[in-house]
PDB file of N, CA and C in Angstrom:
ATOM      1  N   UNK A   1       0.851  -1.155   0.000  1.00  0.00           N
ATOM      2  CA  UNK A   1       0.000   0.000   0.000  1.00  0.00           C
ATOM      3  C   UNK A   1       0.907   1.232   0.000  1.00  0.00           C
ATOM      4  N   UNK A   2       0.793   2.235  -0.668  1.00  0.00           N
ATOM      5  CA  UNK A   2       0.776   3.299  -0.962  1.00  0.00           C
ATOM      6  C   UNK A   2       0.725   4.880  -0.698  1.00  0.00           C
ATOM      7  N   UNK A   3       1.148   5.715  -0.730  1.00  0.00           N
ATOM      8  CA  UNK A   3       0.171   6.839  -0.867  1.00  0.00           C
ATOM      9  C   UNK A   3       0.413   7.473  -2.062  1.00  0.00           C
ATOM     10  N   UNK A   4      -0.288   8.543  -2.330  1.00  0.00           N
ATOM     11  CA  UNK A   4       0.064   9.214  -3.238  1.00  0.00           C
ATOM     12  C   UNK A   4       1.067   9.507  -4.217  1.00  0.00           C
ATOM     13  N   UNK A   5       2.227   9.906  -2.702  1.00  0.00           N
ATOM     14  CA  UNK A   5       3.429  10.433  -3.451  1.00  0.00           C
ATOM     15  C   UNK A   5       4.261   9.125  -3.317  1.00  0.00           C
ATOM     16  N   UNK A   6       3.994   8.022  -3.612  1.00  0.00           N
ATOM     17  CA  UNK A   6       4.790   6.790  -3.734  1.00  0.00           C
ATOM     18  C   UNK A   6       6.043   6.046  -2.587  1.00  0.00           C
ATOM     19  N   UNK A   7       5.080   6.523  -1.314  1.00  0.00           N
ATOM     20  CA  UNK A   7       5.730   6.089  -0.444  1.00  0.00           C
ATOM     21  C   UNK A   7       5.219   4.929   0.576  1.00  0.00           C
ATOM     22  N   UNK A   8       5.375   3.906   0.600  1.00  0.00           N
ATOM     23  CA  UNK A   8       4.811   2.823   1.122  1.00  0.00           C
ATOM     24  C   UNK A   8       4.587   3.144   2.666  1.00  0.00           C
ATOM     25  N   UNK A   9       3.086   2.475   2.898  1.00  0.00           N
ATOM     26  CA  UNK A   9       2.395   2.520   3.910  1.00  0.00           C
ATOM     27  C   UNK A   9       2.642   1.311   4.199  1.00  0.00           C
ATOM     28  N   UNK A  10       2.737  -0.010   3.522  1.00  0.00           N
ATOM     29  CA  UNK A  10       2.713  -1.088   4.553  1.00  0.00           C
ATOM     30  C   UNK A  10       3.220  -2.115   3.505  1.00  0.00           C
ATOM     31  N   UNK A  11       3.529  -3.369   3.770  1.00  0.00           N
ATOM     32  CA  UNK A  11       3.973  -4.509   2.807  1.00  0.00           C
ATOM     33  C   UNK A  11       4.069  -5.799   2.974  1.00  0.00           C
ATOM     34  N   UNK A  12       3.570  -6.698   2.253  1.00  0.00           N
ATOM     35  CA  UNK A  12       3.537  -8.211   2.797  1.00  0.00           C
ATOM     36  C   UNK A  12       4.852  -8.674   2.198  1.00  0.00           C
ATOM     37  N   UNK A  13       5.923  -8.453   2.147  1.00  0.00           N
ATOM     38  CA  UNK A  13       6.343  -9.389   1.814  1.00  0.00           C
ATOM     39  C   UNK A  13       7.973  -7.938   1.589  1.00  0.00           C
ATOM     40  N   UNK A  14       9.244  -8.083   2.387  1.00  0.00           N
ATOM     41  CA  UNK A  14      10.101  -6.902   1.652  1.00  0.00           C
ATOM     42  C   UNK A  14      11.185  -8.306   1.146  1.00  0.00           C
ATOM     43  N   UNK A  15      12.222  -7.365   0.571  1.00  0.00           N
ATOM     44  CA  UNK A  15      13.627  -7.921   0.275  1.00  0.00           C
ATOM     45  C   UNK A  15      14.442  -8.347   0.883  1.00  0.00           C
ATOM     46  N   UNK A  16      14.741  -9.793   0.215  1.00  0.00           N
ATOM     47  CA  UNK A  16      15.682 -10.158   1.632  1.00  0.00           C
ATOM     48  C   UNK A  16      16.620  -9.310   2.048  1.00  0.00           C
ATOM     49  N   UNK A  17      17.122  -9.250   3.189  1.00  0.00           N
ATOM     50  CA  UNK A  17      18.052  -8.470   4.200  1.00  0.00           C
ATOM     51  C   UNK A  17      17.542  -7.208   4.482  1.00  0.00           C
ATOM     52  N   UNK A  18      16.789  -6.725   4.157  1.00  0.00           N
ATOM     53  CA  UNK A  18      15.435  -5.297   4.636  1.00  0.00           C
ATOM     54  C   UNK A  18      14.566  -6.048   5.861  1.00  0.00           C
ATOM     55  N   UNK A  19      14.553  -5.527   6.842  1.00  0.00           N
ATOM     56  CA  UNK A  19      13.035  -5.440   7.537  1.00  0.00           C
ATOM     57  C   UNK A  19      11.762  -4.394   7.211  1.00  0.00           C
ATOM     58  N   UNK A  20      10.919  -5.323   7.518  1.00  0.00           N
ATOM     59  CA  UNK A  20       9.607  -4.251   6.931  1.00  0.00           C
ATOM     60  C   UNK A  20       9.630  -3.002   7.758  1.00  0.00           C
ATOM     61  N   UNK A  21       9.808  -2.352   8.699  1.00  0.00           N
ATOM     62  CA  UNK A  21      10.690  -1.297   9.252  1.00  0.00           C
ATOM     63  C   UNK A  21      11.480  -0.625   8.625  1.00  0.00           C
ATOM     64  N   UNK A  22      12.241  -0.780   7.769  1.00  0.00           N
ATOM     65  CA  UNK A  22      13.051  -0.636   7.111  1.00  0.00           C
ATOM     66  C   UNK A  22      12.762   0.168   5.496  1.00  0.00           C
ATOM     67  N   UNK A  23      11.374  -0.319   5.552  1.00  0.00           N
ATOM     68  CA  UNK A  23      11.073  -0.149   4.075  1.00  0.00           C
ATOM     69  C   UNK A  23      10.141   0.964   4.184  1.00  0.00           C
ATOM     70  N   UNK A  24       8.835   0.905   4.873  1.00  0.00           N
ATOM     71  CA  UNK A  24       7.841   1.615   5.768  1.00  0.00           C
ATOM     72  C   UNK A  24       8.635   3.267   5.012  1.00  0.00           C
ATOM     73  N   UNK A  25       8.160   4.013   4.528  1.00  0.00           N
ATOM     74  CA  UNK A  25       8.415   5.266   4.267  1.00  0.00           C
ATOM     75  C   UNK A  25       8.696   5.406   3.354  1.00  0.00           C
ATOM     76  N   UNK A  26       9.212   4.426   2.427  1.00  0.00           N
ATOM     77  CA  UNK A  26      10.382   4.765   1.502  1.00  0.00           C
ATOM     78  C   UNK A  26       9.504   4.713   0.382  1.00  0.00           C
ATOM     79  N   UNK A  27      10.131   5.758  -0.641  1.00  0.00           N
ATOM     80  CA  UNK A  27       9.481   5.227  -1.884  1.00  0.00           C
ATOM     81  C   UNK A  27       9.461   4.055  -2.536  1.00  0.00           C
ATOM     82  N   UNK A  28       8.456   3.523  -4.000  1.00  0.00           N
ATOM     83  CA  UNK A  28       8.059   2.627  -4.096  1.00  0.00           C
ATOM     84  C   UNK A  28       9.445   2.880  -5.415  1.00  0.00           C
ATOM     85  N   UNK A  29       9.455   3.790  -5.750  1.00  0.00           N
ATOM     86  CA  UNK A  29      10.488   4.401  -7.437  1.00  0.00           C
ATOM     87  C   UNK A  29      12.266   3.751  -6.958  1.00  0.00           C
ATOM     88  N   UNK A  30      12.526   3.698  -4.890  1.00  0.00           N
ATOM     89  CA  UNK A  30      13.841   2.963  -5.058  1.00  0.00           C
ATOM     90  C   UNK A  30      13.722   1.098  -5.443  1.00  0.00           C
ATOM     91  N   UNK A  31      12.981   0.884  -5.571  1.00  0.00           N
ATOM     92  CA  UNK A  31      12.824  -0.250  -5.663  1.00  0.00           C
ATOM     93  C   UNK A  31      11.928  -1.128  -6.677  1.00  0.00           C
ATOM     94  N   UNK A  32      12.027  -0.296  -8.060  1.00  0.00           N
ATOM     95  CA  UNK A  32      11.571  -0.816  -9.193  1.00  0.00           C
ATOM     96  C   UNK A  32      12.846  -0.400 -10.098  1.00  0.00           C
ATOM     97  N   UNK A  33      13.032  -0.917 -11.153  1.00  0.00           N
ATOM     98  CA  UNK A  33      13.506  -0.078 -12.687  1.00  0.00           C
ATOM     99  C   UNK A  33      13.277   0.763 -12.652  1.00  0.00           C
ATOM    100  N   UNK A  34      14.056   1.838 -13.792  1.00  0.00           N
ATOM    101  CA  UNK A  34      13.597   3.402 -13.944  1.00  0.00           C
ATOM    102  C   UNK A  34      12.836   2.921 -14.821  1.00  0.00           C
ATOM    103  N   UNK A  35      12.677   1.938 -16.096  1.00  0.00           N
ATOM    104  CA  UNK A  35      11.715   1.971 -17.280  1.00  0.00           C
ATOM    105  C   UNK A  35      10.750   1.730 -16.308  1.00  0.00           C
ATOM    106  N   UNK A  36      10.249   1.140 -14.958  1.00  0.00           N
ATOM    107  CA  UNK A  36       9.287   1.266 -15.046  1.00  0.00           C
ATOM    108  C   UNK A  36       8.359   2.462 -14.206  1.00  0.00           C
ATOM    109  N   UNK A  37       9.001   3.074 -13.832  1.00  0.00           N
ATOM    110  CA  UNK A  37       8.687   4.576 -13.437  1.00  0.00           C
ATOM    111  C   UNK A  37       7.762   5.074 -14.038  1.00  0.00           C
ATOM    112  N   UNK A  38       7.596   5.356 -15.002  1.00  0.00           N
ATOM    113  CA  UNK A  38       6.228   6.023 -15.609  1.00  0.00           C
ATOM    114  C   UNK A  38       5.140   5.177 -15.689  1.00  0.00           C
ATOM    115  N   UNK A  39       4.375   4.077 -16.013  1.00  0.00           N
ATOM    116  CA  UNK A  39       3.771   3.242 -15.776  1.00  0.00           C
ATOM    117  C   UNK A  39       3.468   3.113 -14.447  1.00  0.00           C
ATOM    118  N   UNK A  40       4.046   2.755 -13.479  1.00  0.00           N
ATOM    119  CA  UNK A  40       3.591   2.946 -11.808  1.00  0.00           C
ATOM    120  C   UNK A  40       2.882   4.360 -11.535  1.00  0.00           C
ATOM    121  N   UNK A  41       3.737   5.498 -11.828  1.00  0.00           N
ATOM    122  CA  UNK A  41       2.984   6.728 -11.656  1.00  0.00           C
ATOM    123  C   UNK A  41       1.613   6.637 -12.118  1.00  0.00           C
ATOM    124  N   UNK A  42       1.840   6.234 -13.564  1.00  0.00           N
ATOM    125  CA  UNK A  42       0.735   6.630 -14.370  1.00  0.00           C
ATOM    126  C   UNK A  42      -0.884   5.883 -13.221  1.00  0.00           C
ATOM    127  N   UNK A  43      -0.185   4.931 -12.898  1.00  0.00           N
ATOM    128  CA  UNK A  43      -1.267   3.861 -12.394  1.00  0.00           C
ATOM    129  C   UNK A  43      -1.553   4.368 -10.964  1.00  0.00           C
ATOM    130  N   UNK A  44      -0.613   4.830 -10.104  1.00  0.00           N
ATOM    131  CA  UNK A  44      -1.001   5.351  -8.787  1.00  0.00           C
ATOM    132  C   UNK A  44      -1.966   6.572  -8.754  1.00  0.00           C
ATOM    133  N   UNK A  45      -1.599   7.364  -9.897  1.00  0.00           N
ATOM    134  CA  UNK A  45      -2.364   8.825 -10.438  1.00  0.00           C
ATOM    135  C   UNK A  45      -3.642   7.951 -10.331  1.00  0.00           C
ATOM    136  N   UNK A  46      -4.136   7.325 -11.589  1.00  0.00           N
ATOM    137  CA  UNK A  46      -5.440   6.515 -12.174  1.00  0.00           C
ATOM    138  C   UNK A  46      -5.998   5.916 -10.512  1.00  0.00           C
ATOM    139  N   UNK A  47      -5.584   5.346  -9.678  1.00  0.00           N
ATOM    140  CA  UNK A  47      -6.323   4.654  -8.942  1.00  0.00           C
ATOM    141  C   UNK A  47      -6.247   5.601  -7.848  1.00  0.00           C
ATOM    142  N   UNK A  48      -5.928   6.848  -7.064  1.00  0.00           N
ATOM    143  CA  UNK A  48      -6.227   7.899  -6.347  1.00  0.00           C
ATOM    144  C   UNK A  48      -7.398   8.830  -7.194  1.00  0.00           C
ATOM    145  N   UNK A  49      -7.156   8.915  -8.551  1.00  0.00           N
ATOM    146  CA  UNK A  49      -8.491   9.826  -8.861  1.00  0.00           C
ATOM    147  C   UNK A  49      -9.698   8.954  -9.212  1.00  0.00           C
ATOM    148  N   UNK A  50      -9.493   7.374  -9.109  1.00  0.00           N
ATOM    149  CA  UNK A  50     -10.741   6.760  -9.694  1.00  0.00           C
ATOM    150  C   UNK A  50     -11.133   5.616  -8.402  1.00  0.00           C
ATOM    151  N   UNK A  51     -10.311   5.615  -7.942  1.00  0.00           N
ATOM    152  CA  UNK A  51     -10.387   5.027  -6.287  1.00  0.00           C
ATOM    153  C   UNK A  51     -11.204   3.741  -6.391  1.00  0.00           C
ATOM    154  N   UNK A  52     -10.712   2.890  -7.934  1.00  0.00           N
ATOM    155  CA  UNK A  52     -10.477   1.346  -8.388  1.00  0.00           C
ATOM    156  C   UNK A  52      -9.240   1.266  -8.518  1.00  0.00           C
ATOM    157  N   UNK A  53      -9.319  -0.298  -8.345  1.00  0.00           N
ATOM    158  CA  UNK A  53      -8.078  -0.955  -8.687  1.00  0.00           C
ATOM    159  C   UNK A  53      -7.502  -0.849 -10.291  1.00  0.00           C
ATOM    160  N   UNK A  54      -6.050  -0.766 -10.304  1.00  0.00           N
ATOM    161  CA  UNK A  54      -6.066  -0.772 -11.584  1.00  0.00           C
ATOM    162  C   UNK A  54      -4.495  -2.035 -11.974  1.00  0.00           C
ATOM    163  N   UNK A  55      -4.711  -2.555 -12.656  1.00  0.00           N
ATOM    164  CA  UNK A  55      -3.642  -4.240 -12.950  1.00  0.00           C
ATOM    165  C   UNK A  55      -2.672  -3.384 -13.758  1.00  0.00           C
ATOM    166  N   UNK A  56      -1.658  -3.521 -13.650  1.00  0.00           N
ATOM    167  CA  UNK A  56      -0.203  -3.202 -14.363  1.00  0.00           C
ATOM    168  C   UNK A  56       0.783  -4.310 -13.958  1.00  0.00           C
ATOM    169  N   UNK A  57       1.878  -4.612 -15.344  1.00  0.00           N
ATOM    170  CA  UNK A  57       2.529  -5.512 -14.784  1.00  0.00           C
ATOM    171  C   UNK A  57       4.235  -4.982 -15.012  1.00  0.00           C
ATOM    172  N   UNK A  58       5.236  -5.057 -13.722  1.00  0.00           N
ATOM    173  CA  UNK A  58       6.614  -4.756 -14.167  1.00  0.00           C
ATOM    174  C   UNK A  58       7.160  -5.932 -13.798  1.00  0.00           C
ATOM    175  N   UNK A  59       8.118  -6.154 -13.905  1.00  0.00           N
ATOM    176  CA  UNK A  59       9.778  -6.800 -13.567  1.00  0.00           C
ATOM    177  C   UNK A  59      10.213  -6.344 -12.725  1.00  0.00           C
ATOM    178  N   UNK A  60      11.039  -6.727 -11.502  1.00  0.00           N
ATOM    179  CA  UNK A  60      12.026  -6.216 -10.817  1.00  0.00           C
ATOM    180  C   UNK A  60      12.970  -7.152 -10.332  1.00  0.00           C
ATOM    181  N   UNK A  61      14.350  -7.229 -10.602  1.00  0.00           N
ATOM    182  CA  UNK A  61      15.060  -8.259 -10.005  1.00  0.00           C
ATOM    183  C   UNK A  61      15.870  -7.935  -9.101  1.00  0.00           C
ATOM    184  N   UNK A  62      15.944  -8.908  -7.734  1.00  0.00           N
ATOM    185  CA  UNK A  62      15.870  -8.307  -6.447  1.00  0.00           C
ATOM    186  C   UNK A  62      16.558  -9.871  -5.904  1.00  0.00           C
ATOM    187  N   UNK A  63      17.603  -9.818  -5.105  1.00  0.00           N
ATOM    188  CA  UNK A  63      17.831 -11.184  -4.727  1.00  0.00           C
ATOM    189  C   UNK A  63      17.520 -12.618  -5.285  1.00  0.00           C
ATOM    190  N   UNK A  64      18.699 -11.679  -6.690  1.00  0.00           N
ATOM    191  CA  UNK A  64      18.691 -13.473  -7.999  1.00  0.00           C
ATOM    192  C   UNK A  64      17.687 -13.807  -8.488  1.00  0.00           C
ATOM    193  N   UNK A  65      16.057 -13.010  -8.307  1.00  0.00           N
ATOM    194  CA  UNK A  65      14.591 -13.759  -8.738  1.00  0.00           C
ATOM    195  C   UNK A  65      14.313 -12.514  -9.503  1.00  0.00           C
ATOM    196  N   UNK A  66      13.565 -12.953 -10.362  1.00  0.00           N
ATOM    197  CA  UNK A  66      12.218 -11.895 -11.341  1.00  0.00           C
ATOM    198  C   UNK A  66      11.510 -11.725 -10.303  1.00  0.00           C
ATOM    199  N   UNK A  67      10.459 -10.659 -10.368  1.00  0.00           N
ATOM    200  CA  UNK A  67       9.515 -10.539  -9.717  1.00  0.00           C
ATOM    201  C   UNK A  67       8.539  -9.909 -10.526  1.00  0.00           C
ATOM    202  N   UNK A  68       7.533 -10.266 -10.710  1.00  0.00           N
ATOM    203  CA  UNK A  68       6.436  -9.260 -11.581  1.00  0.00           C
ATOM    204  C   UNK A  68       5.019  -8.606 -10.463  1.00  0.00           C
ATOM    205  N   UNK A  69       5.491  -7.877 -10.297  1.00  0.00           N
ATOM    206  CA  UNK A  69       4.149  -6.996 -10.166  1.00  0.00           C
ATOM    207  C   UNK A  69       2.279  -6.283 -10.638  1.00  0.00           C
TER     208      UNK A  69
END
């Protein structure tokens, strides 16, 4: 979860050697690709002004694994 300005409120699940403490504040932009930077925005914008869910999918590789979002 989220807010606005792309800073995580809460998380099931962080990176190994992070505690969820750790992560709690931080933006969501240190911890994706830059390609996928615009696409996340675009989608956090869309679901604060339409306050539905909205499906997007990225990549992020993070401790040797893909991860898709």
């Amino acid at each position: 979860m989220v807010k606005f300005n792309a800073k995580i409120l809460d998380i099931n699940n962080v990176v190994k050697g992070l505690k969820k403490s750790e992560v709690i504040g931080i933006s969501i932009y240190d911890f994706i690709e830059k390609n996928a930077i615009p696409i996340t925005k675009k989608s956090i914008k869309k679901v604060f002004a339409t306050k539905k869910l909205v499906k997007y999918e990225i990549s992020s590789i993070a401790n040797d694994r893909i991860y898709a979002t």
